[in-house]
N, C-alpha and C. Protein backbone atom coordinates (compact mmCIF):
# COMPACT_ATOMS: atom_id res chain seq x y z
N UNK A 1 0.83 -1.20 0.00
CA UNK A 1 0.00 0.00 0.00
C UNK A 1 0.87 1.26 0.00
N UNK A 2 1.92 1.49 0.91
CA UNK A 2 2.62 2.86 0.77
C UNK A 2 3.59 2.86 -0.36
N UNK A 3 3.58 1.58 -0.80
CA UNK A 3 4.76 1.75 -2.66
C UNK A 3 3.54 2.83 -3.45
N UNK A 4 2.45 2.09 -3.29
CA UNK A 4 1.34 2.49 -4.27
C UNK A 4 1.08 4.14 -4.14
N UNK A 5 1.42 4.31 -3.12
CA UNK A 5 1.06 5.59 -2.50
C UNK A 5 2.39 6.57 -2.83
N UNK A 6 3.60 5.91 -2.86
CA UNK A 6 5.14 7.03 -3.18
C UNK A 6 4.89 6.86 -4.52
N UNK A 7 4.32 5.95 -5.51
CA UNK A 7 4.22 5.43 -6.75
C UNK A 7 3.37 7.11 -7.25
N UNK A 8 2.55 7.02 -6.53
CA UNK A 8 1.42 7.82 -7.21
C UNK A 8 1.67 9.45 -6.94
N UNK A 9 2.48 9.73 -5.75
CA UNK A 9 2.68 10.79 -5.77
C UNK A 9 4.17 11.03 -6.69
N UNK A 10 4.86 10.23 -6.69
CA UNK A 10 6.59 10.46 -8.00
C UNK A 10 5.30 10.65 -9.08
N UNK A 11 5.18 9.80 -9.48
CA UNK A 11 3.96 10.53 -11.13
C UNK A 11 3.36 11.32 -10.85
N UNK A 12 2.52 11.67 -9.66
CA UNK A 12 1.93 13.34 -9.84
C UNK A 12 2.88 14.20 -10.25
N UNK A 13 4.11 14.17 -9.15
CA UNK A 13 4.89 15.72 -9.04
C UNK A 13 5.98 15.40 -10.80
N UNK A 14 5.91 14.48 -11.42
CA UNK A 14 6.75 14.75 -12.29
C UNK A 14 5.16 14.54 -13.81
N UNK A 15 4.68 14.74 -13.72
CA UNK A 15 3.51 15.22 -14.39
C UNK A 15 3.12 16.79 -14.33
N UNK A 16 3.42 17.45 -12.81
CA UNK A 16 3.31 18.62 -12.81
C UNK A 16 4.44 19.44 -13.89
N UNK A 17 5.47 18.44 -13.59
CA UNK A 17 6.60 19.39 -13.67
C UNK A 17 6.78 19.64 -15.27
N UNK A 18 5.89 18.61 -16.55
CA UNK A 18 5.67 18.79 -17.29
C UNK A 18 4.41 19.91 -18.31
N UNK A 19 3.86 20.83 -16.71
CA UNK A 19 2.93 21.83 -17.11
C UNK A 19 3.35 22.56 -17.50
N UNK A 20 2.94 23.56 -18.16
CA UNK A 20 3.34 25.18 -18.62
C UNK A 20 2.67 25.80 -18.26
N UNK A 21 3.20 26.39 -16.58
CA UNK A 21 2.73 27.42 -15.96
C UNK A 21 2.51 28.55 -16.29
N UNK A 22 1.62 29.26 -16.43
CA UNK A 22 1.09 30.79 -16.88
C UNK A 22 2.13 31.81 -16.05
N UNK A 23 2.93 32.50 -16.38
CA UNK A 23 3.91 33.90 -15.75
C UNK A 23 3.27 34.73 -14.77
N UNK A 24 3.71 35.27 -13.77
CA UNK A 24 3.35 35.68 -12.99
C UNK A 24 2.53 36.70 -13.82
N UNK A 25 2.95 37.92 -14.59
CA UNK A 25 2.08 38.90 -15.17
C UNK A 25 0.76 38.68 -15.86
N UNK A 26 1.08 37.42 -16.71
CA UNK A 26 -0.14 36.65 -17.21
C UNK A 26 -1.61 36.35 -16.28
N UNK A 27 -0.80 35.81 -14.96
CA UNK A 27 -1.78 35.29 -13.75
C UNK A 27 -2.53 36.60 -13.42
N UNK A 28 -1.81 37.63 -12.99
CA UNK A 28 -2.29 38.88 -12.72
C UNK A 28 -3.28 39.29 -13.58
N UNK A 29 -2.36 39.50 -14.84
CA UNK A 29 -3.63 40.02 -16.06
C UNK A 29 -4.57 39.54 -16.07
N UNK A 30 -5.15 38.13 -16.07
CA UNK A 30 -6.31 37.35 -16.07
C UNK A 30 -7.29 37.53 -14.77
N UNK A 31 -6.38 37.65 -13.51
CA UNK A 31 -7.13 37.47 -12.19
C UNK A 31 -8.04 39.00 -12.42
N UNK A 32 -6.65 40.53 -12.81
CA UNK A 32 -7.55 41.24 -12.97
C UNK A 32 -9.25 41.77 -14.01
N UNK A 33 -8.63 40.99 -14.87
CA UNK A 33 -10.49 40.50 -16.09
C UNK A 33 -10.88 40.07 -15.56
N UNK A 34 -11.14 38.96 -14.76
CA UNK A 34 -12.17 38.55 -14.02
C UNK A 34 -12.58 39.63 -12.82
N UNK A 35 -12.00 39.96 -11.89
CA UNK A 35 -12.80 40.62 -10.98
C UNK A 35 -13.24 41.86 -11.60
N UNK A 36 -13.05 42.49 -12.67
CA UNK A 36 -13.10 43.15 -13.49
C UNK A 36 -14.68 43.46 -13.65
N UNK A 37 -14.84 42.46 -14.80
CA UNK A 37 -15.99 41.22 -15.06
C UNK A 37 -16.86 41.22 -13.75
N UNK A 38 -16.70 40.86 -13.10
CA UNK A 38 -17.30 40.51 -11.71
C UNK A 38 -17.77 41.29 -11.39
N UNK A 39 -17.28 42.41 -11.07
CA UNK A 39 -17.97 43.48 -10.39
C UNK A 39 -18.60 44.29 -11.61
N UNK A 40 -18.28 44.42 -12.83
CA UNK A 40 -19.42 44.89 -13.64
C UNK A 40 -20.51 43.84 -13.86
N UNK A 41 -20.66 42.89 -13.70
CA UNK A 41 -21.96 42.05 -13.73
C UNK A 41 -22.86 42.10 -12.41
N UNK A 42 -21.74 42.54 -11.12
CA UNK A 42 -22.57 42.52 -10.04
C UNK A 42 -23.14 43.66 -10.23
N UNK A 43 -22.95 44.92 -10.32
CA UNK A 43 -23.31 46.32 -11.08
C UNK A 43 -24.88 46.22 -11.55
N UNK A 44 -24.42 45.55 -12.91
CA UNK A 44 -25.47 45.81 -13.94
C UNK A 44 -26.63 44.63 -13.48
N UNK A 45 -26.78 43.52 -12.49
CA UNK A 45 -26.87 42.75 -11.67
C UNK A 45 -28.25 43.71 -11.16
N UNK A 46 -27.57 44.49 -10.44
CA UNK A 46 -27.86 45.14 -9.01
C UNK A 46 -28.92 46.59 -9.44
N UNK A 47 -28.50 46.94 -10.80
CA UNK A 47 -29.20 47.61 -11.42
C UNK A 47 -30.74 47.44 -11.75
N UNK A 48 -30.40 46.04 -12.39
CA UNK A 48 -31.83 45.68 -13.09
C UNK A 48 -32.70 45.15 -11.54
N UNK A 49 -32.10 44.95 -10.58
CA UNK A 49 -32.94 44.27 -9.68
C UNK A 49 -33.44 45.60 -8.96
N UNK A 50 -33.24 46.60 -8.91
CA UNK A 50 -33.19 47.74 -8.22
C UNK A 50 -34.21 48.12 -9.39
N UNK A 51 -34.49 48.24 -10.61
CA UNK A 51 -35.46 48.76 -11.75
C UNK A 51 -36.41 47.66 -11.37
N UNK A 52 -36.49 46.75 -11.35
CA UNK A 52 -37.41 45.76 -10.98
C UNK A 52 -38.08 45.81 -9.84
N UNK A 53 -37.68 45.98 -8.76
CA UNK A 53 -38.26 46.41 -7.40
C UNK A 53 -39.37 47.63 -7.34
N UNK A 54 -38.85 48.36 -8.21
CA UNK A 54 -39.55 49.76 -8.22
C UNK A 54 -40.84 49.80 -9.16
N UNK A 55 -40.62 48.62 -9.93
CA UNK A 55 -42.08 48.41 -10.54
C UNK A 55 -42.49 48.03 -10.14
N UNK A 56 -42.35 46.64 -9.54
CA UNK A 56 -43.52 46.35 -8.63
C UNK A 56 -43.69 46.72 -7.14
């Protein structure tokens, strides 16, 4: 059982090591589009529910 277990973690970490990690600036750039994104949907979100309330 613990071969199976050092077995499986040596192939995880050398499977990782075959990723192509995104660059730190890249990570940033993306994290910032999304919250970006995010908070203009919570916005326009918050808008229509606020126009909606007031009609009825």
């Amino acid at each position: 059982m613990i071969e199976r277990v050092k077995k499986y973690i040596s192939e995880s970490v050398n499977e990782l090591k075959k990723v192509n990690w995104l660059s730190k600036n890249e990570v940033l750039s993306f994290s910032l589009k999304v919250i970006i994104f995010s908070l203009l949907m919570a916005l326009i979100l918050g808008i229509f529910d606020a126009i909606i309330l007031n009609i009825y």
